[in-house]
N, C-alpha and C. Protein backbone atom coordinates (compact mmCIF):
# COMPACT_ATOMS: atom_id res chain seq x y z
N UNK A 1 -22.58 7.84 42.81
CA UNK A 1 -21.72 6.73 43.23
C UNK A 1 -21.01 7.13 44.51
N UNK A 2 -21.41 6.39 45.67
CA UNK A 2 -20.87 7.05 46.96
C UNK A 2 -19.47 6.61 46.72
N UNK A 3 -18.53 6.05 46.26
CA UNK A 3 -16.95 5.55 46.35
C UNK A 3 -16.18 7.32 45.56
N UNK A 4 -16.95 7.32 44.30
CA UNK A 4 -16.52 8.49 44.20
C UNK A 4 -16.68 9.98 44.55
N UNK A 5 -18.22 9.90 45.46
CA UNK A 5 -18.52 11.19 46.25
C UNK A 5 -16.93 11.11 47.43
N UNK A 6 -16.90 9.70 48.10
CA UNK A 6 -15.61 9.98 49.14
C UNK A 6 -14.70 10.12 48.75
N UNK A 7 -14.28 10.09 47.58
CA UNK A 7 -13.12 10.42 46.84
C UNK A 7 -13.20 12.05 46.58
N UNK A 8 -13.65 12.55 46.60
CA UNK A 8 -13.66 14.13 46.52
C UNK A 8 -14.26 14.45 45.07
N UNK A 9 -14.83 13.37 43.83
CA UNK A 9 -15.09 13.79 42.44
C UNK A 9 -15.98 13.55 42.06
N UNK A 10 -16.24 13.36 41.20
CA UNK A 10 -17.43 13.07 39.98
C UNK A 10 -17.55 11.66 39.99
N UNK A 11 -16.58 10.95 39.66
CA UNK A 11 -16.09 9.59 39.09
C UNK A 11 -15.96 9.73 37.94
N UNK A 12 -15.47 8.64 37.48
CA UNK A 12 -15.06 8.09 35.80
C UNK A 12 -16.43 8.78 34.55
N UNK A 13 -15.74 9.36 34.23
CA UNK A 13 -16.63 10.07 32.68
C UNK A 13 -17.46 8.73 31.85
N UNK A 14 -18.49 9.10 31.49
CA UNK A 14 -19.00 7.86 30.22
C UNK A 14 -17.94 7.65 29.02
N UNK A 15 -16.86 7.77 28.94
CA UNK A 15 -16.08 7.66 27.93
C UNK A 15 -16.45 6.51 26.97
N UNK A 16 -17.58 5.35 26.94
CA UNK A 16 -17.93 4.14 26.27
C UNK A 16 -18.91 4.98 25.51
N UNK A 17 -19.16 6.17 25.56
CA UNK A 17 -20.13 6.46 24.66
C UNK A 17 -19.86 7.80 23.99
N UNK A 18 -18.35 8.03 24.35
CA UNK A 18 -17.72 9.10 23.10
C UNK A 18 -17.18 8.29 21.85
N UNK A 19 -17.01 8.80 20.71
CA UNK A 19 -16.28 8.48 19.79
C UNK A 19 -15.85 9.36 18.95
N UNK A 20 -14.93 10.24 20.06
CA UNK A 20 -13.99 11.22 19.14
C UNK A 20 -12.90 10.78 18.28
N UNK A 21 -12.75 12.11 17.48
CA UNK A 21 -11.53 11.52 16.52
C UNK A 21 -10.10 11.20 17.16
N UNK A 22 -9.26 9.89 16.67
CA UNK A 22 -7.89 10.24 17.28
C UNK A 22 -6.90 10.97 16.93
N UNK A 23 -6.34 11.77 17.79
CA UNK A 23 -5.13 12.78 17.73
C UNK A 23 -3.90 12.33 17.82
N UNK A 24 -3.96 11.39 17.80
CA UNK A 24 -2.71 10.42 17.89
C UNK A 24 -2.03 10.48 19.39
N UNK A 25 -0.56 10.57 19.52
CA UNK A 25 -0.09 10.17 21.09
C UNK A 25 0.26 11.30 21.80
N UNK A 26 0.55 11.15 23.10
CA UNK A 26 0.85 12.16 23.97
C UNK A 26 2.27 11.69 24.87
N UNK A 27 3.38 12.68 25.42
CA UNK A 27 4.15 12.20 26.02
C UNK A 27 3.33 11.91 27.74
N UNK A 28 2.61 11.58 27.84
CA UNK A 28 1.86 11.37 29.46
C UNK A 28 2.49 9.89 29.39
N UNK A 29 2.84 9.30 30.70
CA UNK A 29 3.35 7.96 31.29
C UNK A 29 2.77 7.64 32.84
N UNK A 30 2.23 7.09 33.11
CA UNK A 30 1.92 6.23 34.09
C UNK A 30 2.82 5.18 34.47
N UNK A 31 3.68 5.40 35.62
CA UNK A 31 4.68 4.49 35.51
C UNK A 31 4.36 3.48 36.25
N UNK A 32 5.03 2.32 36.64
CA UNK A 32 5.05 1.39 37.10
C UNK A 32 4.11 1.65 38.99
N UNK A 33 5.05 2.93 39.42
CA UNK A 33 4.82 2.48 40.78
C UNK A 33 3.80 3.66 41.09
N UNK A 34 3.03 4.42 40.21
CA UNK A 34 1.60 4.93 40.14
C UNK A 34 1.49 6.78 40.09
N UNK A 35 2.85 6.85 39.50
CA UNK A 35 3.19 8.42 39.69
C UNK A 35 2.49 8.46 38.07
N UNK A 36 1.96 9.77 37.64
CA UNK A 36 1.78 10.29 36.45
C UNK A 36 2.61 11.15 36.22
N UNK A 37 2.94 11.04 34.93
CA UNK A 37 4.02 12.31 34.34
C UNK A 37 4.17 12.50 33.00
N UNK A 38 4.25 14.08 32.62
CA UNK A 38 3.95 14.53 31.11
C UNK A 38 5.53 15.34 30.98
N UNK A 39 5.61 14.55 29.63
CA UNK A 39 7.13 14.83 28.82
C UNK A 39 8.01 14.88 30.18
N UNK A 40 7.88 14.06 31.10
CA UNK A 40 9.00 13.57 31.94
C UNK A 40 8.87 13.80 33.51
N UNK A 41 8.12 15.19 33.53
CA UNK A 41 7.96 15.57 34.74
C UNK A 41 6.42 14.97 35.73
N UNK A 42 6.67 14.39 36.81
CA UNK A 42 5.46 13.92 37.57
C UNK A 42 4.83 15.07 37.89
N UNK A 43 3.56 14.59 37.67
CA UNK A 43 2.04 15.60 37.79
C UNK A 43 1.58 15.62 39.26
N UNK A 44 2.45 16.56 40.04
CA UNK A 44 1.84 16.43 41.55
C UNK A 44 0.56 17.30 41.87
N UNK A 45 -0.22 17.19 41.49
CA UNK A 45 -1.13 17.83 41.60
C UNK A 45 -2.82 16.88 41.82
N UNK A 46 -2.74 16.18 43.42
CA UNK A 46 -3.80 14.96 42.63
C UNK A 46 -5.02 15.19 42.20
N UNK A 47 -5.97 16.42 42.63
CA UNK A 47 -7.07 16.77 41.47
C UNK A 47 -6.89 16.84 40.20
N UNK A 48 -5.83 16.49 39.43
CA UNK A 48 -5.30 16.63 37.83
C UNK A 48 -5.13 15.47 37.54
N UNK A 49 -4.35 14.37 38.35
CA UNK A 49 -4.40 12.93 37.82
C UNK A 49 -5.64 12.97 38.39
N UNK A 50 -6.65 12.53 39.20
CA UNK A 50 -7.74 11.99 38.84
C UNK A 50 -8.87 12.94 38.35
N UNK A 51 -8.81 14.00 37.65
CA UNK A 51 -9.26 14.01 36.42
C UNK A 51 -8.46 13.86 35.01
N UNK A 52 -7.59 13.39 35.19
CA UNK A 52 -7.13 12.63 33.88
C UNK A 52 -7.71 10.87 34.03
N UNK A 53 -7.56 10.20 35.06
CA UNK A 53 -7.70 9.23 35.46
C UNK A 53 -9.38 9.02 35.24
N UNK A 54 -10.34 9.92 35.12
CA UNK A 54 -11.44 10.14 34.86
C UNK A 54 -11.72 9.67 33.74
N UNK A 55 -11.16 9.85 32.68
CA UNK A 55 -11.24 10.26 31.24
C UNK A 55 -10.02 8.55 30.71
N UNK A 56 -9.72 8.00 31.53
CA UNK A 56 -8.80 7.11 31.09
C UNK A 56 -9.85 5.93 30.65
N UNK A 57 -9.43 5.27 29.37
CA UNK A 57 -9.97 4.26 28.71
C UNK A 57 -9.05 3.28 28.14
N UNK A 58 -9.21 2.17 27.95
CA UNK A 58 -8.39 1.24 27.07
C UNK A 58 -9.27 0.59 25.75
N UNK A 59 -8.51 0.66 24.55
CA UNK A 59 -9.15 0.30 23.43
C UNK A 59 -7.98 -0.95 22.98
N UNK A 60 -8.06 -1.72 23.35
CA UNK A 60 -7.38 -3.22 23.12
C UNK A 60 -6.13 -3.18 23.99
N UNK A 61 -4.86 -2.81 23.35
CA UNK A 61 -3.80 -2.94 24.37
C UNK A 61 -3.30 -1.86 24.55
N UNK A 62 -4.10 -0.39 24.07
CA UNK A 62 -4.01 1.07 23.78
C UNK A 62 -4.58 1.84 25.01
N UNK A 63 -4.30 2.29 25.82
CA UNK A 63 -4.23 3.17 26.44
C UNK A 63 -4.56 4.80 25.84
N UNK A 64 -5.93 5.29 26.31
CA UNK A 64 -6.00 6.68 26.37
C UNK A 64 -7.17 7.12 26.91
N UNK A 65 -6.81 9.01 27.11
CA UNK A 65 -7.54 9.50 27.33
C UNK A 65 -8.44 10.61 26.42
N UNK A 66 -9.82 10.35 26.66
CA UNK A 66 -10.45 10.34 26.26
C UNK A 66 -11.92 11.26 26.45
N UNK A 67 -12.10 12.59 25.59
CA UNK A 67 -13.19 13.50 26.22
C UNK A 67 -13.89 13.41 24.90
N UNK A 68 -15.06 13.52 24.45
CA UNK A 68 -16.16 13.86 23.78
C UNK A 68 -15.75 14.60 22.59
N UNK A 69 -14.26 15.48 22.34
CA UNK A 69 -14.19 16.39 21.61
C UNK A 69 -12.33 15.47 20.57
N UNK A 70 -11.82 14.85 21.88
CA UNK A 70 -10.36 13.97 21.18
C UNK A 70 -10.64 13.14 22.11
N UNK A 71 -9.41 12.19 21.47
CA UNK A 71 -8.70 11.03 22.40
C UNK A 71 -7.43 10.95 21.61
N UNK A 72 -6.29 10.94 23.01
CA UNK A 72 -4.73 10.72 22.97
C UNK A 72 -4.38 9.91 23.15
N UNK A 73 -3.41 8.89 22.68
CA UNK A 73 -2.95 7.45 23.47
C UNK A 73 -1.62 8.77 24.68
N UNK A 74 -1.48 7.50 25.67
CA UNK A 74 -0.61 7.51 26.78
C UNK A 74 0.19 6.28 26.78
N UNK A 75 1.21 6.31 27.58
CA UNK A 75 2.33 5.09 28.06
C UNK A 75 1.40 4.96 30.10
N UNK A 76 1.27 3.91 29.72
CA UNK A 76 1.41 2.45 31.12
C UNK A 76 2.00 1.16 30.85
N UNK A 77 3.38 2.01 32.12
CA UNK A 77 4.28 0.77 32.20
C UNK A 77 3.87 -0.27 32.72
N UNK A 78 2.41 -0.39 33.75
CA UNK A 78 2.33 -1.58 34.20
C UNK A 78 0.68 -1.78 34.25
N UNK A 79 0.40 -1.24 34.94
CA UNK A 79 -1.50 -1.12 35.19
C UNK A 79 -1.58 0.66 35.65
N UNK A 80 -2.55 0.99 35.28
CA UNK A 80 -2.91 2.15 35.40
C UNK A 80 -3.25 2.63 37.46
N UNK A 81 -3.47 1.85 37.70
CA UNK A 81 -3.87 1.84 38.96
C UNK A 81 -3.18 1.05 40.17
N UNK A 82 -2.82 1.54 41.30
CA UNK A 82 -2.20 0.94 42.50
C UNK A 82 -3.42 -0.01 43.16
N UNK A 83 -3.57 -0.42 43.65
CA UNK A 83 -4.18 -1.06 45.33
C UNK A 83 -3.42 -0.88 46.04
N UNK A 84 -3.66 0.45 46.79
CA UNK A 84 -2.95 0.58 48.13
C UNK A 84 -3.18 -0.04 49.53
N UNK A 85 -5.01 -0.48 49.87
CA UNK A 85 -5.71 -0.45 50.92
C UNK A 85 -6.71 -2.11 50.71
N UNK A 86 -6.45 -2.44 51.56
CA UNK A 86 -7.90 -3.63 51.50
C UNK A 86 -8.37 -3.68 52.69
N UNK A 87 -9.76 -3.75 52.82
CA UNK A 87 -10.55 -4.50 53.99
C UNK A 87 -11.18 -5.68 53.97
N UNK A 88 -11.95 -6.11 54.59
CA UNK A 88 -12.51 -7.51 54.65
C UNK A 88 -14.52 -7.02 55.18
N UNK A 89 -14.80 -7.17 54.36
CA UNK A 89 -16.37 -6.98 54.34
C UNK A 89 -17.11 -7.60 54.89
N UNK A 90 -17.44 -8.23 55.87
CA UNK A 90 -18.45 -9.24 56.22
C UNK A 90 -19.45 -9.91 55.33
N UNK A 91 -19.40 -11.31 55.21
CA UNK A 91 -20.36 -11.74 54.39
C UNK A 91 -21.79 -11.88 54.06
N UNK A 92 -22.09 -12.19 53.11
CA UNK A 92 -23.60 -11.73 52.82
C UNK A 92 -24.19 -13.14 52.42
N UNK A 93 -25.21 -13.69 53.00
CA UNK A 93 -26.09 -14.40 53.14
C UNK A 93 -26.03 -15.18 51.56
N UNK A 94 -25.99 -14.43 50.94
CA UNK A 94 -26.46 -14.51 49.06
C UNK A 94 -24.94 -15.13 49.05
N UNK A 95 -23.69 -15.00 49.43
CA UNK A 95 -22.23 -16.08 49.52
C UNK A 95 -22.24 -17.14 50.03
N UNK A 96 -23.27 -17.51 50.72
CA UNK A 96 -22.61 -18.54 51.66
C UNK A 96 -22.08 -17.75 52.92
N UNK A 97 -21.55 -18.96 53.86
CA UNK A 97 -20.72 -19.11 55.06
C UNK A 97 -19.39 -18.06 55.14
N UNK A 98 -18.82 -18.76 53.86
CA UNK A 98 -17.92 -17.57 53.14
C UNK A 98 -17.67 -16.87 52.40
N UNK A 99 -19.08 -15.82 52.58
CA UNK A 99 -19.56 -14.58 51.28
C UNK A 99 -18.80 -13.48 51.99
N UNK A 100 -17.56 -13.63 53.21
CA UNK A 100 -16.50 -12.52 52.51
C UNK A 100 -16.41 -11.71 51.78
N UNK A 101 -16.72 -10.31 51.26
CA UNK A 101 -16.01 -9.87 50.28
C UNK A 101 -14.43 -8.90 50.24
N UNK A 102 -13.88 -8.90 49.91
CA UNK A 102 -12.55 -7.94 49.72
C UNK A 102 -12.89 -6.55 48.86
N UNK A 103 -12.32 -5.40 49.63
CA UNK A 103 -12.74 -4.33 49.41
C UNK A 103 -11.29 -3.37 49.32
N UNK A 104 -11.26 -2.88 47.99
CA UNK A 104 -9.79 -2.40 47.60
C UNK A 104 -9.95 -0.86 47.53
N UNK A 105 -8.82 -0.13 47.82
CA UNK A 105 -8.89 1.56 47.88
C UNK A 105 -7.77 1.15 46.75
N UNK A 106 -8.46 1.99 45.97
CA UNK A 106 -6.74 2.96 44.75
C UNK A 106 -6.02 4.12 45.15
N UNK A 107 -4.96 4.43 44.92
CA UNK A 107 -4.10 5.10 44.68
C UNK A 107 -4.62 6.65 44.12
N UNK A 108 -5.69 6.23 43.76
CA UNK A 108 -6.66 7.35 43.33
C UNK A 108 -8.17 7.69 43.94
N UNK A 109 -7.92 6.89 44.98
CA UNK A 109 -9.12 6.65 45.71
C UNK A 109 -10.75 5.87 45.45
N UNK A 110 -10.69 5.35 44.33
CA UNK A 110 -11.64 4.55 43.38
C UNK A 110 -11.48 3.34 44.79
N UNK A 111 -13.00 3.13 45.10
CA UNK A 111 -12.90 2.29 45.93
C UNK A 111 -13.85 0.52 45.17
N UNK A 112 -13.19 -0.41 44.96
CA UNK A 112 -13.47 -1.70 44.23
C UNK A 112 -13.80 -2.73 45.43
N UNK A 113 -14.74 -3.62 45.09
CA UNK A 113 -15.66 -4.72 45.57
C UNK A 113 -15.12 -5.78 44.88
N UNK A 114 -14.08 -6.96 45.06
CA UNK A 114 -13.46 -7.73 44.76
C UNK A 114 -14.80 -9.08 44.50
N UNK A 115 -15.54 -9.06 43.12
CA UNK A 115 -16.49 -10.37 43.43
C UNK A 115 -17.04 -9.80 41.46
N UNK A 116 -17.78 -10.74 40.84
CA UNK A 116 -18.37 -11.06 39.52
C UNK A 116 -17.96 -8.80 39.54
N UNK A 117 -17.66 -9.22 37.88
CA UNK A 117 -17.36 -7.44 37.28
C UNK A 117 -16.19 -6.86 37.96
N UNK A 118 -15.55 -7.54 39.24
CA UNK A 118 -13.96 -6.72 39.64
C UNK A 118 -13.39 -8.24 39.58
N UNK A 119 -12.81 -9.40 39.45
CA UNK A 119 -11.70 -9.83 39.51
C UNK A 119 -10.57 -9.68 39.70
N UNK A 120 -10.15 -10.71 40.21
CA UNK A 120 -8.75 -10.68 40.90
C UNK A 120 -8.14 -11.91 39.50
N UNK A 121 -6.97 -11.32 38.86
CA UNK A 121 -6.26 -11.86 38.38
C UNK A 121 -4.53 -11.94 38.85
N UNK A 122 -4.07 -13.53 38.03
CA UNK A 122 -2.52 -13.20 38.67
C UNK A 122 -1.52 -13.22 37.64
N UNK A 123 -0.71 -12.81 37.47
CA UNK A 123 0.25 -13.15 36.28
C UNK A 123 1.57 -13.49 36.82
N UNK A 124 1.87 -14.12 35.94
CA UNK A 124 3.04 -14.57 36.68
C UNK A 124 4.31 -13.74 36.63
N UNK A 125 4.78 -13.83 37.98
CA UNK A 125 6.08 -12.97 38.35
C UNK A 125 7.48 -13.68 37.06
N UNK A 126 8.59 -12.74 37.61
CA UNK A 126 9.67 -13.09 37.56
C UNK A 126 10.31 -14.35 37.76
N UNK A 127 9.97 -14.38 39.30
CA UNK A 127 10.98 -15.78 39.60
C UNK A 127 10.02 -16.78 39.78
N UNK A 128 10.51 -18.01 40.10
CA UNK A 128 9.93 -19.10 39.85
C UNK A 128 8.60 -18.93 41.25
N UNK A 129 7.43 -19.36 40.79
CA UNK A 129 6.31 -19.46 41.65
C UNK A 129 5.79 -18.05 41.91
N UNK A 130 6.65 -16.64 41.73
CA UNK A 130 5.94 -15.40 41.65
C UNK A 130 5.05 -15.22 40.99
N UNK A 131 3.80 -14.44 41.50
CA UNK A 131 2.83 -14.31 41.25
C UNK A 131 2.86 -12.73 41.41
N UNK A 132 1.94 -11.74 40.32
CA UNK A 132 1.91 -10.12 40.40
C UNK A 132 0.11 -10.22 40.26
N UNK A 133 -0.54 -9.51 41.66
CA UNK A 133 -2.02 -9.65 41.13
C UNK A 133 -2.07 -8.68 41.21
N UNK A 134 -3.76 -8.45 39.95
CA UNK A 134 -4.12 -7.35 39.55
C UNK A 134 -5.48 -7.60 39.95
N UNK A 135 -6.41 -6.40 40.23
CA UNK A 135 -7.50 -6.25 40.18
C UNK A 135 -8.21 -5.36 39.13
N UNK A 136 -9.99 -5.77 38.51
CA UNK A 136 -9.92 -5.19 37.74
C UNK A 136 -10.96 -4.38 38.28
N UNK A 137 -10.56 -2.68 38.01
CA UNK A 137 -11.36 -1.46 38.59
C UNK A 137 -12.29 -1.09 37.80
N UNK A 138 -12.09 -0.77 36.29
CA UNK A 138 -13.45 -0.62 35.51
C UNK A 138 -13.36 -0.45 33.81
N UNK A 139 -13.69 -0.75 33.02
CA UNK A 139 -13.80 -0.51 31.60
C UNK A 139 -12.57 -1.52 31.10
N UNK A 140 -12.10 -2.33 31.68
CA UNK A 140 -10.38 -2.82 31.28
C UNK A 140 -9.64 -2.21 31.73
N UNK A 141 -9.86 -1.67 33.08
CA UNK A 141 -8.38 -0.52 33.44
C UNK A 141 -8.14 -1.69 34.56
N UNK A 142 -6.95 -2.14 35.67
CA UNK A 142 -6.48 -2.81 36.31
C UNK A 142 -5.98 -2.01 37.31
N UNK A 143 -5.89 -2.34 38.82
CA UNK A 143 -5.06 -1.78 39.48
C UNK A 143 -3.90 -2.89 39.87
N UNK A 144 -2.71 -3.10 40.10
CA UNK A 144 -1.78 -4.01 40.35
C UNK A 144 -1.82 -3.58 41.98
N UNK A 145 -1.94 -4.77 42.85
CA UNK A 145 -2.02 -4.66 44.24
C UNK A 145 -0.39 -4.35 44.39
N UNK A 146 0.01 -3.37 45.42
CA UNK A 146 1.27 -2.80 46.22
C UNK A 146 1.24 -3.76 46.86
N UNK A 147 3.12 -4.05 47.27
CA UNK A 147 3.41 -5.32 47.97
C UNK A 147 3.07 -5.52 49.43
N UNK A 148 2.26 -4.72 49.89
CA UNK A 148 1.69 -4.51 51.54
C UNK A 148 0.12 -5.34 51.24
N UNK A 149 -0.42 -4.34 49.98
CA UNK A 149 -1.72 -5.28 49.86
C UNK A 149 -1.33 -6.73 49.38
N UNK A 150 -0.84 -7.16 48.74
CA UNK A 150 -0.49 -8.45 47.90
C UNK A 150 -0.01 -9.59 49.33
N UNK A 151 0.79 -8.76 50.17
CA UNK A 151 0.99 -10.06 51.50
C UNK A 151 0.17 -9.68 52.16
N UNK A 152 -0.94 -9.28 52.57
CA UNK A 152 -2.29 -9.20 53.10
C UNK A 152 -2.92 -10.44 52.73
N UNK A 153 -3.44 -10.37 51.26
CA UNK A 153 -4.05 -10.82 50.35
C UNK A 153 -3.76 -12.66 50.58
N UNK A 154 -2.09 -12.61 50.40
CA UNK A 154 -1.41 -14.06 50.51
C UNK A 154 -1.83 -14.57 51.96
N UNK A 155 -2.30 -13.45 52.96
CA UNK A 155 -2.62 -14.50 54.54
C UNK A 155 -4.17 -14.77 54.45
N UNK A 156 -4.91 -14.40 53.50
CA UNK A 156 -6.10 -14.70 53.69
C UNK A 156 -6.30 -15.94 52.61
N UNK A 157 -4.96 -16.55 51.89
CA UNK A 157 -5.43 -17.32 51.08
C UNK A 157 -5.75 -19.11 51.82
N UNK A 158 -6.52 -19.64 50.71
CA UNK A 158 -6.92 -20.82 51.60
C UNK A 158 -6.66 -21.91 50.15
N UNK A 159 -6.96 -23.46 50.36
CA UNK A 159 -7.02 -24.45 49.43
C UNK A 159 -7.90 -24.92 48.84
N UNK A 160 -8.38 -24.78 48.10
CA UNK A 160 -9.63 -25.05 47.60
C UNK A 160 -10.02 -26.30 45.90
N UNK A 161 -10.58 -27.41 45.82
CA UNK A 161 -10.24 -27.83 44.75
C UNK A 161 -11.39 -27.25 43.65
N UNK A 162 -10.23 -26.83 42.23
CA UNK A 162 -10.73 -26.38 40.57
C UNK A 162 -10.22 -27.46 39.82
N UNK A 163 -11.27 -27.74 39.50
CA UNK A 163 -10.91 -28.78 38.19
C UNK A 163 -10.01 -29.67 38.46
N UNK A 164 -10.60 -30.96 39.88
CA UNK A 164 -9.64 -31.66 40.43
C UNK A 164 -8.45 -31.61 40.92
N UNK A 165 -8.14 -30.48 40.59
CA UNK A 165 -6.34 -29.91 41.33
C UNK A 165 -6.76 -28.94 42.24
N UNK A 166 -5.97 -29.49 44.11
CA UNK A 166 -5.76 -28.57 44.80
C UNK A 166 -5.04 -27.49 44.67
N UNK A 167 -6.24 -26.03 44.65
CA UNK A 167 -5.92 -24.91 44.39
C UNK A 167 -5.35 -23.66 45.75
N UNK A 168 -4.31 -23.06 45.41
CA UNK A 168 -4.70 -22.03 46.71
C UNK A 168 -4.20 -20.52 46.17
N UNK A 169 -5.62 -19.92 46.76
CA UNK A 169 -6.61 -18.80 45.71
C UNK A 169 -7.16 -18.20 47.23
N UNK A 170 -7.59 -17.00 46.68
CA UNK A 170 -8.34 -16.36 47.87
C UNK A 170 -9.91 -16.39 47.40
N UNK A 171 -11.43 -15.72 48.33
CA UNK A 171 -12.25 -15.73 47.89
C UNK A 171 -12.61 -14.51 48.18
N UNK A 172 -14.12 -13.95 47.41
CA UNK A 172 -14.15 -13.50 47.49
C UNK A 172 -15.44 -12.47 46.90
N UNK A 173 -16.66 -11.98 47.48
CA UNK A 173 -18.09 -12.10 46.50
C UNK A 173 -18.49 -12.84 46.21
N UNK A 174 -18.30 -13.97 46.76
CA UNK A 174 -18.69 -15.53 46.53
C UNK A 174 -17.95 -16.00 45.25
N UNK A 175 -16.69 -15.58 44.63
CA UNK A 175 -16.18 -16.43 43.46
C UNK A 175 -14.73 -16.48 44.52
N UNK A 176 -13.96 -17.41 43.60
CA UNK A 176 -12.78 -18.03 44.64
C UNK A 176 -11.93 -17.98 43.15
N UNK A 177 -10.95 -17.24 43.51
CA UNK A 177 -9.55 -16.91 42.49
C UNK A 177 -8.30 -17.46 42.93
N UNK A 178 -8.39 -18.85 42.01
CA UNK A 178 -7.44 -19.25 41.96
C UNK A 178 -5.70 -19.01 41.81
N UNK A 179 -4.95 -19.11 42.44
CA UNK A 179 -3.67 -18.33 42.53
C UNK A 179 -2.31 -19.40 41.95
N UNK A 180 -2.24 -20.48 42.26
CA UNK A 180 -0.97 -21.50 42.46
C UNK A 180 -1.64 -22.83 42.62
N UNK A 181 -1.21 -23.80 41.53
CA UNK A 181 -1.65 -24.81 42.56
C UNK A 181 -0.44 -25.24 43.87
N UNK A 182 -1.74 -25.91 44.54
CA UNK A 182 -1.09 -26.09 45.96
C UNK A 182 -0.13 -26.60 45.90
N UNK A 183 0.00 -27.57 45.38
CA UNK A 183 1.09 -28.58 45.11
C UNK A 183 3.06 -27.78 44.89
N UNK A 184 2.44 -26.70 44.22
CA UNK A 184 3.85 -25.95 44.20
C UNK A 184 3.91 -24.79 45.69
N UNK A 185 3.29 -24.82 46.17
CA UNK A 185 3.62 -24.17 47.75
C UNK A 185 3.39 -25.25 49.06
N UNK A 186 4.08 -26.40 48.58
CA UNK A 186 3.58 -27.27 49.72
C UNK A 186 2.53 -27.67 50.39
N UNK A 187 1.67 -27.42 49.70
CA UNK A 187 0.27 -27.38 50.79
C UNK A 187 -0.66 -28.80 50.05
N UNK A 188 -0.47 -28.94 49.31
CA UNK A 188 -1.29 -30.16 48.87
C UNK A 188 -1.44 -31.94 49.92
């Protein structure tokens, strides 16, 4: 996998085809803004988070990691993964006009192809009309876009109609992810 040769590793372990016993939990936390840390202290060491990050799996709303011999649950306060980086891909014939694709770097260097198998999802913020998007990197793990990528993201968005309501969503691999309808950002 060349994304993870430029990343300096292996990539992500087959963890879908261990089924070790569980050991129950671990104090490890993944916090909100993408630091790792065990029984309190952050793990600066980044060949250690991403081989922990290797081994990371989700089994419903459970979080862990996971080798051939155990698996530990962990704490994630938010998504396991940042989006620090996006580019803009030139489109491909097989999209259309606007086969665009969006191309995301992690926080861990896992590099994602925004189109069918990565989605862009949004959940809704705090305040009224906030929106928090996530992308999805692999197995059910998510990276939550950083607020540099996320207003990137917001200038490339356009209007588009889903299901008779003007939508405005970005695109992207040829699928178009709906964000707001228009109607609540003025644009309708």
């Amino acid at each position: 996998m060349a994304a993870a040769r430029a990343g300096g590793g292996k990539g992500p372990a087959p963890v879908e085809l261990w089924n070790p016993p569980d050991c129950g939990d671990m104090d490890m936390v993944i916090r909100a803004d993408g630091t790792w840390t065990y029984m309190g202290t952050p793990i600066t060491r980044p060949a250690l988070v991403k081989l922990f990050a290797s081994v990371l799996a989700r089994e419903g709303e459970r979080f862990v990691l996971k080798t051939p011999v155990e698996k530990v649950g962990i704490t994630v306060e938010d998504a396991p993964f940042l989006a620090v980086d996006m580019a803009v891909e030139a489109g491909a014939a097989e999209h259309g006009p606007r086969g665009a694709t969006l191309v995301f770097r992690t926080n861990l260097d896992d590099v994602v192809r925004c189109g069918p198998g990565h989605q862009l999802r949004f959940a809704h913020g705090a305040g009224e009309g906030e929106v928090v998007p996530y992308l999805h990197v692999r197995r059910g793990l998510e990276a939550r876009l950083s607020r540099a990528v996320h207003l990137d993201l917001m200038e490339l968005g356009e209007v588009r109609e889903e299901g008779g309501v003007p939508m405005f969503g970005v695109a992207s691999g040829g699928l178009f992810f709906p964000i707001l309808p228009a109607a609540e950002l003025g644009l309708d």
